[in-house]
N, C-alpha and C. Protein backbone atom coordinates (compact mmCIF):
# COMPACT_ATOMS: atom_id res chain seq x y z
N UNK A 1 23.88 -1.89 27.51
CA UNK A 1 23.50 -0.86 26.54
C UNK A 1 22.07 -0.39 26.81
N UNK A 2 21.79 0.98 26.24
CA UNK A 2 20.69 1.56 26.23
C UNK A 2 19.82 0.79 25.74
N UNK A 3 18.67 0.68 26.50
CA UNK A 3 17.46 -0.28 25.28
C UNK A 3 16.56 0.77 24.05
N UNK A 4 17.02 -0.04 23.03
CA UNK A 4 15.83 0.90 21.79
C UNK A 4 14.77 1.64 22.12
N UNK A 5 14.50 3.11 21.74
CA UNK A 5 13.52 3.25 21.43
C UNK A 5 12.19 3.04 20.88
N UNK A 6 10.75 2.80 21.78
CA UNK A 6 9.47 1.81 21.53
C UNK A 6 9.20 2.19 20.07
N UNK A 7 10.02 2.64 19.43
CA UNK A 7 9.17 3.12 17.63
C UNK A 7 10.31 2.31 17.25
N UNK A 8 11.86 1.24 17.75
CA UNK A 8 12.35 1.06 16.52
C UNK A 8 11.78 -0.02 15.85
N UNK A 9 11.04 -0.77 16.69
CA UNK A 9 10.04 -2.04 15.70
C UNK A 9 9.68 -1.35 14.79
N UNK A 10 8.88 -0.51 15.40
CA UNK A 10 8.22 0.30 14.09
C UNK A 10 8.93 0.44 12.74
N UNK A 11 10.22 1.56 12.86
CA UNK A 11 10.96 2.14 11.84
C UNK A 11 11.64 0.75 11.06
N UNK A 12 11.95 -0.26 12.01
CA UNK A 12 12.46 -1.57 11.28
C UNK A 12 11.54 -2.27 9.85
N UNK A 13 10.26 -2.22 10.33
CA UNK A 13 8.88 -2.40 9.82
C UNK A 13 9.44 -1.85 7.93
N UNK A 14 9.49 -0.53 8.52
CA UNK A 14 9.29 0.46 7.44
C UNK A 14 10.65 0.00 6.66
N UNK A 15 11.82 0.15 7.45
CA UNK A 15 12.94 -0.15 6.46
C UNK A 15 12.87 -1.62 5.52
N UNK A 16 12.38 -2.59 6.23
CA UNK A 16 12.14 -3.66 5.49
C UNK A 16 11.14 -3.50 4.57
N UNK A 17 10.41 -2.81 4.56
CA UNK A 17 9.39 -2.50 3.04
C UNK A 17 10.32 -1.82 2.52
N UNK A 18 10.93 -0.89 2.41
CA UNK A 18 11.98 -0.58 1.47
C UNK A 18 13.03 -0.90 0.81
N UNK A 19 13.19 -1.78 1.82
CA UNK A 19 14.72 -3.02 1.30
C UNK A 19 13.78 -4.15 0.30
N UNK A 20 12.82 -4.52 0.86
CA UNK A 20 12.22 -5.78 -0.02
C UNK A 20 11.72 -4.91 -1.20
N UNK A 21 10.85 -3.97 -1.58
CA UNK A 21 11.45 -2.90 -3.20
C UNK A 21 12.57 -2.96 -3.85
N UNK A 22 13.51 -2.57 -3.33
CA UNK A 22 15.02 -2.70 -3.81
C UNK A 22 15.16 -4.08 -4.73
N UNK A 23 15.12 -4.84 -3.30
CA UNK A 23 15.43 -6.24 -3.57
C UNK A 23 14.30 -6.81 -4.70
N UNK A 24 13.49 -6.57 -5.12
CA UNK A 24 12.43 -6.57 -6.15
C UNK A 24 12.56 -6.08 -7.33
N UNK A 25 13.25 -4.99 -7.24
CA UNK A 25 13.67 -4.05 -8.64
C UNK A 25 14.71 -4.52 -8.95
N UNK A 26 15.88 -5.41 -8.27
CA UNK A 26 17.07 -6.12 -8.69
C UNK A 26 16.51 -7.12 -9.20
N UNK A 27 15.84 -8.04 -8.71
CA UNK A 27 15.26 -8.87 -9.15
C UNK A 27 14.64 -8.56 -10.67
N UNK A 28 13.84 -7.69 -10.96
CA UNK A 28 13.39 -7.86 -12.53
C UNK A 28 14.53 -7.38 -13.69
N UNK A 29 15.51 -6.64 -12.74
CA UNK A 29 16.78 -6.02 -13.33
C UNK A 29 17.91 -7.38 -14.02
N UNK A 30 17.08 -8.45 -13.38
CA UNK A 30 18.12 -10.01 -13.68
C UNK A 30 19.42 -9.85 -12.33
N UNK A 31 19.18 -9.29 -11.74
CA UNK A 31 20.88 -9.12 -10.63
C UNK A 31 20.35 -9.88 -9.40
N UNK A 32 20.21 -11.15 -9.55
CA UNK A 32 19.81 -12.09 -8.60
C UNK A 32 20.41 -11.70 -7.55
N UNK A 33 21.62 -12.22 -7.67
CA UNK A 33 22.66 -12.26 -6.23
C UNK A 33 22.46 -10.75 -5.46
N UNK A 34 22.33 -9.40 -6.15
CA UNK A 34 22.14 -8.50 -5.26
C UNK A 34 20.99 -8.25 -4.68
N UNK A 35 19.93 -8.85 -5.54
CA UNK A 35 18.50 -8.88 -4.93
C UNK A 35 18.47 -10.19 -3.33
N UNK A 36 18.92 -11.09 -3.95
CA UNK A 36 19.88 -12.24 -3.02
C UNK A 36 19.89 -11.62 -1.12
N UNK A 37 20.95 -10.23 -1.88
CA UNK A 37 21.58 -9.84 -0.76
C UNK A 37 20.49 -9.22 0.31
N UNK A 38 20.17 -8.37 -0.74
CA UNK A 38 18.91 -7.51 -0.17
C UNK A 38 18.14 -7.88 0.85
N UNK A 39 17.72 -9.25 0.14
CA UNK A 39 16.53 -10.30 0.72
C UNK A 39 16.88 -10.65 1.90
N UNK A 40 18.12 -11.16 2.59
CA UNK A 40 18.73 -11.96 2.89
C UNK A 40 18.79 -10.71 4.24
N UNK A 41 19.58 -9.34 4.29
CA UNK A 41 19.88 -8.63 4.92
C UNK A 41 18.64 -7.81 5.68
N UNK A 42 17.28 -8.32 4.72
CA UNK A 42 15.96 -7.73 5.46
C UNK A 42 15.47 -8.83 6.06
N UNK A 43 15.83 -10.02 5.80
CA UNK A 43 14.92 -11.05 6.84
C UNK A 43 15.69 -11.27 8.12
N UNK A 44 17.10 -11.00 8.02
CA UNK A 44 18.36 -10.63 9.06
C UNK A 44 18.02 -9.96 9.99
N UNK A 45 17.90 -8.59 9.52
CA UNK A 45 17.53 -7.35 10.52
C UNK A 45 15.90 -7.52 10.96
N UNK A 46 15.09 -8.21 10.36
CA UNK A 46 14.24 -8.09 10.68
C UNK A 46 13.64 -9.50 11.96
N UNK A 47 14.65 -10.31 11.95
CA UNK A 47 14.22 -11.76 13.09
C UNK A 47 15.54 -10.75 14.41
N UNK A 48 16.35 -9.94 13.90
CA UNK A 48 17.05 -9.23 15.04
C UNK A 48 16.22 -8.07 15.33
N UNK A 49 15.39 -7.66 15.36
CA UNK A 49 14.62 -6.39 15.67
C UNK A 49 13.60 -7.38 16.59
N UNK A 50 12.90 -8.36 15.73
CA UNK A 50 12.24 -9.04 16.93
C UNK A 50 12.62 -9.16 18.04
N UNK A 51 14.18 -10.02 18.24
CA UNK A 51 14.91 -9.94 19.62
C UNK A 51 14.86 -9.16 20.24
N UNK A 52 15.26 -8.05 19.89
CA UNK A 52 16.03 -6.54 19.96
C UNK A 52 14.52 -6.11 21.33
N UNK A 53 13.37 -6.02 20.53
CA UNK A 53 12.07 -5.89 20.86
C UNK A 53 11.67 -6.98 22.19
N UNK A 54 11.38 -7.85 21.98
CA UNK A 54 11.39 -8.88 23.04
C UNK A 54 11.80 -8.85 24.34
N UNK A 55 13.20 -8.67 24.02
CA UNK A 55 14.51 -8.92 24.97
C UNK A 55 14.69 -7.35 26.07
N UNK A 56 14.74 -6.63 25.12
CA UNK A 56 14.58 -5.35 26.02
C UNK A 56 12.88 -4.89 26.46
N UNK A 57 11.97 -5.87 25.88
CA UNK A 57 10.35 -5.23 26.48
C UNK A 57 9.99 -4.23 25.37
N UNK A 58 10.16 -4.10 24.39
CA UNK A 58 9.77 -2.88 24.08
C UNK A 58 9.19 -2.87 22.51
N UNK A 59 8.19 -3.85 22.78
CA UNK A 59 6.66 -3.92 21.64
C UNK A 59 6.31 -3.30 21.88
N UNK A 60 5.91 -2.65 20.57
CA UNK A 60 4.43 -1.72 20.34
C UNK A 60 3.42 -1.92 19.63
N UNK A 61 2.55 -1.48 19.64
CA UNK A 61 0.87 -2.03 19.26
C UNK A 61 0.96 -1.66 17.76
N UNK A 62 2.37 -0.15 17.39
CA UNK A 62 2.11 0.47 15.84
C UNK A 62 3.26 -0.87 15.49
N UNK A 63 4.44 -1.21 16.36
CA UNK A 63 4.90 -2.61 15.49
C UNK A 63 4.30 -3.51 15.26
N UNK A 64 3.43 -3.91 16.14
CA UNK A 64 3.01 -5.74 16.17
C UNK A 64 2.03 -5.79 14.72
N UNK A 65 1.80 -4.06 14.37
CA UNK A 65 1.05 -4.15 12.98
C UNK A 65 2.05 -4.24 11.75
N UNK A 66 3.12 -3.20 11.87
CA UNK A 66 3.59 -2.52 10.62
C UNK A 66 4.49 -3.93 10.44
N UNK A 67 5.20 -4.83 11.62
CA UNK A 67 6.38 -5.67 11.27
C UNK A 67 5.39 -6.67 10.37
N UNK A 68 4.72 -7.58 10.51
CA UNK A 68 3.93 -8.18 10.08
C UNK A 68 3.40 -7.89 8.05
N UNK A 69 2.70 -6.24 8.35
CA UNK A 69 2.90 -5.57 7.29
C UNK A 69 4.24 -5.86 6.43
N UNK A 70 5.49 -5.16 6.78
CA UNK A 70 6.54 -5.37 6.01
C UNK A 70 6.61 -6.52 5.78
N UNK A 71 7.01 -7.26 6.52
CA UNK A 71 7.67 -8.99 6.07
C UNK A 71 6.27 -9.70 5.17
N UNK A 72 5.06 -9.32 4.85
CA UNK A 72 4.19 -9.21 4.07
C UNK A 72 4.52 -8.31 2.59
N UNK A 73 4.93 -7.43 2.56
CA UNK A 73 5.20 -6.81 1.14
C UNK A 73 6.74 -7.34 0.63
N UNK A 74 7.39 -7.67 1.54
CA UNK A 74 8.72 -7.85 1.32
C UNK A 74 8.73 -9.12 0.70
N UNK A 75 7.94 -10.48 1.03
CA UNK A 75 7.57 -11.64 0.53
C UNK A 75 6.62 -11.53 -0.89
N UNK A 76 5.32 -10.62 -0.26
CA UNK A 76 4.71 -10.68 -1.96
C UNK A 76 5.25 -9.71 -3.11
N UNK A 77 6.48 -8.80 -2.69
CA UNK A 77 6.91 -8.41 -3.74
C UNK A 77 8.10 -9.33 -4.49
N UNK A 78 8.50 -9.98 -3.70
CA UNK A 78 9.57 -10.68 -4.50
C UNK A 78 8.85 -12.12 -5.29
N UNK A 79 7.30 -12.53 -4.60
CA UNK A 79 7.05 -13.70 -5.20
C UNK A 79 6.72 -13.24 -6.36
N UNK A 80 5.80 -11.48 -6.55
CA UNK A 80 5.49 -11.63 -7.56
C UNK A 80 6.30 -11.22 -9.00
N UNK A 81 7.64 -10.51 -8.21
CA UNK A 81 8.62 -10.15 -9.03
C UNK A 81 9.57 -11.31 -9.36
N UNK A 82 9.41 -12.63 -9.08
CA UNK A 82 9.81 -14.08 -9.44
C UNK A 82 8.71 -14.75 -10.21
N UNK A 83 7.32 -14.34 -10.05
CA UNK A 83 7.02 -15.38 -10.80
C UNK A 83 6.80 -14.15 -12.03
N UNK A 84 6.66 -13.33 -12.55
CA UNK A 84 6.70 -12.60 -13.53
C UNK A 84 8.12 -12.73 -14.46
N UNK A 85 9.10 -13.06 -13.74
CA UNK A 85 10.33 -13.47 -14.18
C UNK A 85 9.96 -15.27 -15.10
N UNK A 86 8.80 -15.98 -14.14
CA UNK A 86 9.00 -16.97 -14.42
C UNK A 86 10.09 -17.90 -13.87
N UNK A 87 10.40 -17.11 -12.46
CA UNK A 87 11.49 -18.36 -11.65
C UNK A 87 10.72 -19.10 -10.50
N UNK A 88 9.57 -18.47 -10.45
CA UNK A 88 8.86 -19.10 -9.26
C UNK A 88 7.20 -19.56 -10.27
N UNK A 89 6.53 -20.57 -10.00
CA UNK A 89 5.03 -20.36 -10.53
C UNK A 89 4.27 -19.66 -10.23
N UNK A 90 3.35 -19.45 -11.30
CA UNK A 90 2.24 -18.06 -10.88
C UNK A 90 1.29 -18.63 -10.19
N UNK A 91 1.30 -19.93 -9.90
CA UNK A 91 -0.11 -20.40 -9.37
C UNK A 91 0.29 -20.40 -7.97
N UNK A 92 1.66 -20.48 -7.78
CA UNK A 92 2.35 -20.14 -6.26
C UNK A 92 2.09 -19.05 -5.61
N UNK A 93 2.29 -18.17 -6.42
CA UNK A 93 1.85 -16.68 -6.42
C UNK A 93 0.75 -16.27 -6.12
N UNK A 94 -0.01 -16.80 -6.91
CA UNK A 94 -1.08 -16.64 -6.42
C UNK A 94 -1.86 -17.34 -5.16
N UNK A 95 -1.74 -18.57 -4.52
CA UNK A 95 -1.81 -18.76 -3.50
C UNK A 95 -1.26 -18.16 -2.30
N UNK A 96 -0.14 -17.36 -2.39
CA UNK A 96 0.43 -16.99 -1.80
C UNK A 96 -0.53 -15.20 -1.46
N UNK A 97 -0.36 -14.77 -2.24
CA UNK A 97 -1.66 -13.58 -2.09
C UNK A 97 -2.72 -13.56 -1.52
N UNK A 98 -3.56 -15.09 -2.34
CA UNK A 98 -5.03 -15.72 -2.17
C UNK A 98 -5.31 -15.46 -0.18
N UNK A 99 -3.96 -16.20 -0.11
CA UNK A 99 -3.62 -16.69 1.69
C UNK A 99 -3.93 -15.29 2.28
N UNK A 100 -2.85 -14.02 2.14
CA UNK A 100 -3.00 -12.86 2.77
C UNK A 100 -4.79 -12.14 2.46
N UNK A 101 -4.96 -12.53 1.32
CA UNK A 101 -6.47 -12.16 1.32
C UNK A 101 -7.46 -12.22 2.11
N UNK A 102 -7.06 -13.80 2.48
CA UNK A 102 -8.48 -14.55 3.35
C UNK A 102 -7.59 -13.85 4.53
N UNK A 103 -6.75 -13.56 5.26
CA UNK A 103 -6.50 -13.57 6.28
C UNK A 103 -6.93 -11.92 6.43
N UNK A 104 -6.43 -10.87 5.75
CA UNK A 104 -7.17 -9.86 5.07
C UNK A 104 -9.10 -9.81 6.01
N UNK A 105 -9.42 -10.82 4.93
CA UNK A 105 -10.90 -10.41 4.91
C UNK A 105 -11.03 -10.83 6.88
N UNK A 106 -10.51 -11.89 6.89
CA UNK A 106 -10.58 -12.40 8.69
C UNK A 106 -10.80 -11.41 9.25
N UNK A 107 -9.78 -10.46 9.37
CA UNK A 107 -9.17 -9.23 10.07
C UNK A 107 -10.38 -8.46 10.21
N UNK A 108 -10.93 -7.69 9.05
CA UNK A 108 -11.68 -6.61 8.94
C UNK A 108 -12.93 -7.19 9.32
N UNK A 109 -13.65 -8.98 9.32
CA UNK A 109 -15.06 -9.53 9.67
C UNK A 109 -14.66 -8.90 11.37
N UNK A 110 -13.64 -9.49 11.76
CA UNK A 110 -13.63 -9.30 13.04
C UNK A 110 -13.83 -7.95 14.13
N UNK A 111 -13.37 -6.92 13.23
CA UNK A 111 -13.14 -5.75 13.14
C UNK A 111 -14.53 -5.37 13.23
N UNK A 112 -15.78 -6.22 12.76
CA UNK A 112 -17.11 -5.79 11.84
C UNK A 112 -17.63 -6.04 12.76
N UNK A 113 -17.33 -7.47 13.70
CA UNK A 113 -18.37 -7.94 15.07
C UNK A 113 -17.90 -7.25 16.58
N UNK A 114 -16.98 -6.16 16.36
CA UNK A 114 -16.33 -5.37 17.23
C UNK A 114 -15.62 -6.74 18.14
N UNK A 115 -14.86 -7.60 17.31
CA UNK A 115 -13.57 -7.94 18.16
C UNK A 115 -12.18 -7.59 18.13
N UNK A 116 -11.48 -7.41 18.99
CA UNK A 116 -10.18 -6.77 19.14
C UNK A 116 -9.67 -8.57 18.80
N UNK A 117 -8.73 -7.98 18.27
CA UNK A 117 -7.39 -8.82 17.77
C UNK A 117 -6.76 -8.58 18.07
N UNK A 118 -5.44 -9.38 18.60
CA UNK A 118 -4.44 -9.38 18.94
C UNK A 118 -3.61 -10.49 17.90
N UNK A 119 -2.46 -9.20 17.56
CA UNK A 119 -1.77 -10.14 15.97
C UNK A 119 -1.14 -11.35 16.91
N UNK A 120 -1.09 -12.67 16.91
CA UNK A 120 -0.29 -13.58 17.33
C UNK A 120 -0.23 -14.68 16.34
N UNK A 121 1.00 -15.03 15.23
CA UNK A 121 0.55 -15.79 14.58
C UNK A 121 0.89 -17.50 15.20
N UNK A 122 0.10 -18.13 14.50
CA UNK A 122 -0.37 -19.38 14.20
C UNK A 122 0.93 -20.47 14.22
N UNK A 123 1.54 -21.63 14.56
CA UNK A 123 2.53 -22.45 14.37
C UNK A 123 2.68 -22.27 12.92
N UNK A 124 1.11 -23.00 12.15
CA UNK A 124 1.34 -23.12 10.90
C UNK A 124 1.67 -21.97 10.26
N UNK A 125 1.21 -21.05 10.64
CA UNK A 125 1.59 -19.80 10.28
C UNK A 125 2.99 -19.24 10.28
N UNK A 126 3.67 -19.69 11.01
CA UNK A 126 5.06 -19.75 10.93
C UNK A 126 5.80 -20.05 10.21
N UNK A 127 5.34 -21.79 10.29
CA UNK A 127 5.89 -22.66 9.15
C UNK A 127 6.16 -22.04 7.73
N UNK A 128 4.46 -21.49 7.44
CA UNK A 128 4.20 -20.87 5.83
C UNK A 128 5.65 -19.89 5.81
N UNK A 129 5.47 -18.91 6.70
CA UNK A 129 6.20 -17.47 6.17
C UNK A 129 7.69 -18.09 6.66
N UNK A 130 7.91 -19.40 7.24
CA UNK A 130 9.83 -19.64 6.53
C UNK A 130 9.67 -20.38 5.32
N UNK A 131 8.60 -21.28 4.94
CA UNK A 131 8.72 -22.19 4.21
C UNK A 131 9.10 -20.98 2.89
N UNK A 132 8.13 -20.30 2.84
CA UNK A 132 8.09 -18.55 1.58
C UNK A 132 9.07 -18.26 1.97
N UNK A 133 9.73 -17.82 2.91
CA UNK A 133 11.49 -17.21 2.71
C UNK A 133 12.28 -18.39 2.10
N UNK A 134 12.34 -19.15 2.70
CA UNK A 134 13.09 -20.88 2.15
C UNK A 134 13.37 -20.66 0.99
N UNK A 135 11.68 -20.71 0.15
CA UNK A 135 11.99 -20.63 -1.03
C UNK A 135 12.25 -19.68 -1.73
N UNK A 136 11.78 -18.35 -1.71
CA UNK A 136 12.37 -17.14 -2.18
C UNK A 136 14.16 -17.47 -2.41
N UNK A 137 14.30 -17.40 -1.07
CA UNK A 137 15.78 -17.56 -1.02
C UNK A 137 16.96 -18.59 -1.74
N UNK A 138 15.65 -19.51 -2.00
CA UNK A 138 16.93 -20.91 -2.68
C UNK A 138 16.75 -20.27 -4.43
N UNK A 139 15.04 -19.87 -4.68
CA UNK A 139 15.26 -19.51 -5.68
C UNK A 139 16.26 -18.72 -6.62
N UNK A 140 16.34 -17.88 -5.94
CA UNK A 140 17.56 -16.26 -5.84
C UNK A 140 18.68 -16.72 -6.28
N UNK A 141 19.28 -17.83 -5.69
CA UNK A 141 20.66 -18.89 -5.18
C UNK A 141 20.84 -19.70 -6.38
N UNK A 142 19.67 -19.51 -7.62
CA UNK A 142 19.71 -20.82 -8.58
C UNK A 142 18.51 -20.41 -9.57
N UNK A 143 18.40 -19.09 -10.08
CA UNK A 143 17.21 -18.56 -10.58
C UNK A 143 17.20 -18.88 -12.17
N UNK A 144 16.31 -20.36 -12.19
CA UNK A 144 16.12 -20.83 -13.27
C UNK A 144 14.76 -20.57 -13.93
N UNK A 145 14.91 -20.18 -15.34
CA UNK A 145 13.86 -19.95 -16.00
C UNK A 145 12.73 -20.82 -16.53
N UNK A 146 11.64 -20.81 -16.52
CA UNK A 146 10.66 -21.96 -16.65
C UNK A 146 11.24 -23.80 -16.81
N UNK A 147 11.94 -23.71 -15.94
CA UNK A 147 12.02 -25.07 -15.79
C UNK A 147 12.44 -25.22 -13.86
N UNK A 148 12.04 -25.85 -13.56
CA UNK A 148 12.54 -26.04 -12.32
C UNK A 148 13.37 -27.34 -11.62
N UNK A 149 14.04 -27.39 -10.72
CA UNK A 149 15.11 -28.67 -10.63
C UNK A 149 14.25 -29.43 -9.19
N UNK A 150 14.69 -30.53 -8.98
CA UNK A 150 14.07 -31.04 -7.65
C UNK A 150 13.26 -30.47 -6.26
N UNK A 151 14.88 -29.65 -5.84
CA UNK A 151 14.59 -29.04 -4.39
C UNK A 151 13.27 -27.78 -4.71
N UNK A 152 13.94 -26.90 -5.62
CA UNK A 152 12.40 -26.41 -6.45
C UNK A 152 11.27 -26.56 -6.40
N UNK A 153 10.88 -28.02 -6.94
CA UNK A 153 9.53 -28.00 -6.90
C UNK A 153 9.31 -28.83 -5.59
N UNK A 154 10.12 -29.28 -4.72
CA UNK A 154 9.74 -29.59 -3.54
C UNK A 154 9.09 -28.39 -3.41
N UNK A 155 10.09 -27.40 -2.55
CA UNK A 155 9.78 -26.42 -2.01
C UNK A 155 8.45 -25.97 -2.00
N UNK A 156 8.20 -25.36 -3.60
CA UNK A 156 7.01 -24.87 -4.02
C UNK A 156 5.57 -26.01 -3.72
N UNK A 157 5.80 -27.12 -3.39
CA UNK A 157 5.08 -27.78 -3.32
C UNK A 157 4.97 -28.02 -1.40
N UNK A 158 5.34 -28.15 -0.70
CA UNK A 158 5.77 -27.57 0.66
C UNK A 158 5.23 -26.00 0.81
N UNK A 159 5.69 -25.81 0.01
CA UNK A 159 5.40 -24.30 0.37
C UNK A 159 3.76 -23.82 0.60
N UNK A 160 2.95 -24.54 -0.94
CA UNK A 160 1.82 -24.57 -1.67
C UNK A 160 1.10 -24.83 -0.10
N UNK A 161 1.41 -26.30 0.46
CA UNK A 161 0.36 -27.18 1.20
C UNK A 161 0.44 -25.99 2.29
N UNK A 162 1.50 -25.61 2.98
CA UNK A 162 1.90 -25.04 4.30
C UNK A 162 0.75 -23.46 4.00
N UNK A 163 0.69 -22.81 2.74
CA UNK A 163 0.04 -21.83 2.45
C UNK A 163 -1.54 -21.64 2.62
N UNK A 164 -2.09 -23.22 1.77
CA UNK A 164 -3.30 -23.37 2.24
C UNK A 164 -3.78 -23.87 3.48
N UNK A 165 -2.61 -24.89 4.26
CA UNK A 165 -3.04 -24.95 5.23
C UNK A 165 -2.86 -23.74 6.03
N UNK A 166 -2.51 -22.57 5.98
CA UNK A 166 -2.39 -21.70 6.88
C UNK A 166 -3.95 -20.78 6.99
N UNK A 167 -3.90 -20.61 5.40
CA UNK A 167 -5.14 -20.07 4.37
C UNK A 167 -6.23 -20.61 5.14
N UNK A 168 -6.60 -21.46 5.64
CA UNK A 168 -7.66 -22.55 5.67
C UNK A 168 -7.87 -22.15 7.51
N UNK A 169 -6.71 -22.03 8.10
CA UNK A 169 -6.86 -22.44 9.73
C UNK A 169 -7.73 -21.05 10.01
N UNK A 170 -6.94 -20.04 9.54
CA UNK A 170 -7.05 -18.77 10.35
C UNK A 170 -8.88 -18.39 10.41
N UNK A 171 -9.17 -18.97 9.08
CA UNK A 171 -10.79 -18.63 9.19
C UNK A 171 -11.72 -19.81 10.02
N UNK A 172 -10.67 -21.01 10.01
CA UNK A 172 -11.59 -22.03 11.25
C UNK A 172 -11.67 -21.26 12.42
N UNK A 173 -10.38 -21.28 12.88
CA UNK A 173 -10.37 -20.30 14.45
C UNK A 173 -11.10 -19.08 14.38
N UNK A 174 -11.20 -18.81 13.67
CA UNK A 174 -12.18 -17.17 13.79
C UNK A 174 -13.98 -17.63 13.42
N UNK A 175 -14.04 -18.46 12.91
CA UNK A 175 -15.28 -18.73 13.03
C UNK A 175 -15.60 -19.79 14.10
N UNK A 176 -14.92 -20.96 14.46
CA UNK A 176 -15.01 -21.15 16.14
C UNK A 176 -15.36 -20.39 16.97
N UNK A 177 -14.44 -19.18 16.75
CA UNK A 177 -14.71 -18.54 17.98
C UNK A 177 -15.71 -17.61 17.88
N UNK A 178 -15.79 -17.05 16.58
CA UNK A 178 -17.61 -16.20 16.99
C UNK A 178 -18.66 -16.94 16.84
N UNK A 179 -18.62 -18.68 16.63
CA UNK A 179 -19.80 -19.45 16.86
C UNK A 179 -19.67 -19.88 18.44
N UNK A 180 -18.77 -19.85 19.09
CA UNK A 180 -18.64 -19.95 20.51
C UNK A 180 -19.03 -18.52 21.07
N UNK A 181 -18.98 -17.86 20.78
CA UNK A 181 -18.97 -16.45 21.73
C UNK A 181 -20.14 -15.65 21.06
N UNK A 182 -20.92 -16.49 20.36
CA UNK A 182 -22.51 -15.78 19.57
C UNK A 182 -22.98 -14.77 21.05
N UNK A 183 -23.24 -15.34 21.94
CA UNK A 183 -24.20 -14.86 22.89
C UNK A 183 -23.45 -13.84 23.66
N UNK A 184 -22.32 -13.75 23.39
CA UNK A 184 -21.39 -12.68 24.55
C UNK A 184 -21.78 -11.39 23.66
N UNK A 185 -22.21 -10.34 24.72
CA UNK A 185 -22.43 -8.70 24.12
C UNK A 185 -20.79 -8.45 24.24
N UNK A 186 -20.46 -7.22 23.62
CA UNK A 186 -19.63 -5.96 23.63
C UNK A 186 -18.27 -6.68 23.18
N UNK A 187 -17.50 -6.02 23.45
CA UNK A 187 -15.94 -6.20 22.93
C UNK A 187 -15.93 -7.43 23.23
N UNK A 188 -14.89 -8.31 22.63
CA UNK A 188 -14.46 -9.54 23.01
C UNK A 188 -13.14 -9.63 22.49
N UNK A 189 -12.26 -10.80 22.64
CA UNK A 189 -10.59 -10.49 22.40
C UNK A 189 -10.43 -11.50 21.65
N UNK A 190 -10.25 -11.65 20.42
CA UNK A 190 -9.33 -13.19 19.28
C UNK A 190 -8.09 -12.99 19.24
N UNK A 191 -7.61 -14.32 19.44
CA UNK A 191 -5.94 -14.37 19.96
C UNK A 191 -5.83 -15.14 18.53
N UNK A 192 -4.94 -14.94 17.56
CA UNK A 192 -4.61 -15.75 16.53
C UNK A 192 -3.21 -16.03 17.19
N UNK A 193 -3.25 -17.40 17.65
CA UNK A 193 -2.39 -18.16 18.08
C UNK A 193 -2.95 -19.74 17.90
């Protein structure tokens, strides 16, 4: 078969911010299972677009931003449209934000000492954003109101550590590396890996 066009990362990007809305507005609507679906059919298409991308060569510099982006709104809209429900905690929630913040502010310091970034995330970084689908997803599957059952507060508690530890790395490595590279003039390259 023909290989994709270098914008469909891109457009994938975009459709998954729109599906994770959906799936958000079902969610406060009480229609778990279709929000469920939603969820379920954007984290689908969206680990197959990676392939898709990979496999045929054909990353782009506007995906390696926007995919990242989406699977970012698609996660903090449903945490925060769960814990407003009260099926997920707000203090989850809020770590969960807190995390994209600091990683946020990372971005733009780096941006400030004229280093190029290159998005590559982190193991732990990995971990975090299945451990956050994990639980999104079991939640959805069993969406209980201020009380929570075992696997539950595992999760959220798994989830919590994997968040701050993610929270925590990205600004070690970035300050490593501009206390290592103080003396280098002009552009320089941070690999978040």
């Amino acid at each position: 078969p023909p290989p994709p066009p270098p914008l469909f990362q891109a457009e994938d990007g975009i459709r998954d911010t729109s599906r994770g809305l959906v799936g958000s507005e079902m969610c406060i609507r009480d229609r778990f299972i279709p929000a469920l679906l939603v969820f379920s059919f954007a984290g689908i298409s969206d680990g197959l677009d990676g392939f898709i991308a990979r496999y045929f060569n054909q990353r782009t510099v506007l995906g390696a931003y926007l995919d990242p982006v989406a699977d970012k709104l698609l996660l903090l809209s449903a945490f925060i449209c769960l814990a407003i429900l009260h099926v997920i905690p707000e203090w989850l929630t809020v770590l969960v934000i807190s995390r994209d913040v600091v990683i946020l502010i990372g971005m733009v310091s780096l941006k400030i000492f004229d280093v190029a970034v290159e998005i590559k995330p982190s193991m732990v970084s990995k971990l975090t954003t299945v451990s956050q689908l994990l639980t999104v997803f079991v939640v959805l599957l069993n969406p209980v109101r201020n009380g929570f059952g075992p696997l539950s507060l595992t999760l959220f508690w798994v989830t919590a550590a994997l968040t701050v530890a993610s929270g925590l790395h990205y600004p070690y490595v970035g300050l490593k590396f501009l206390h290592a590279d103080a003396d280098c003039r002009g552009p320089r390259r941070f690999h978040f890996a």
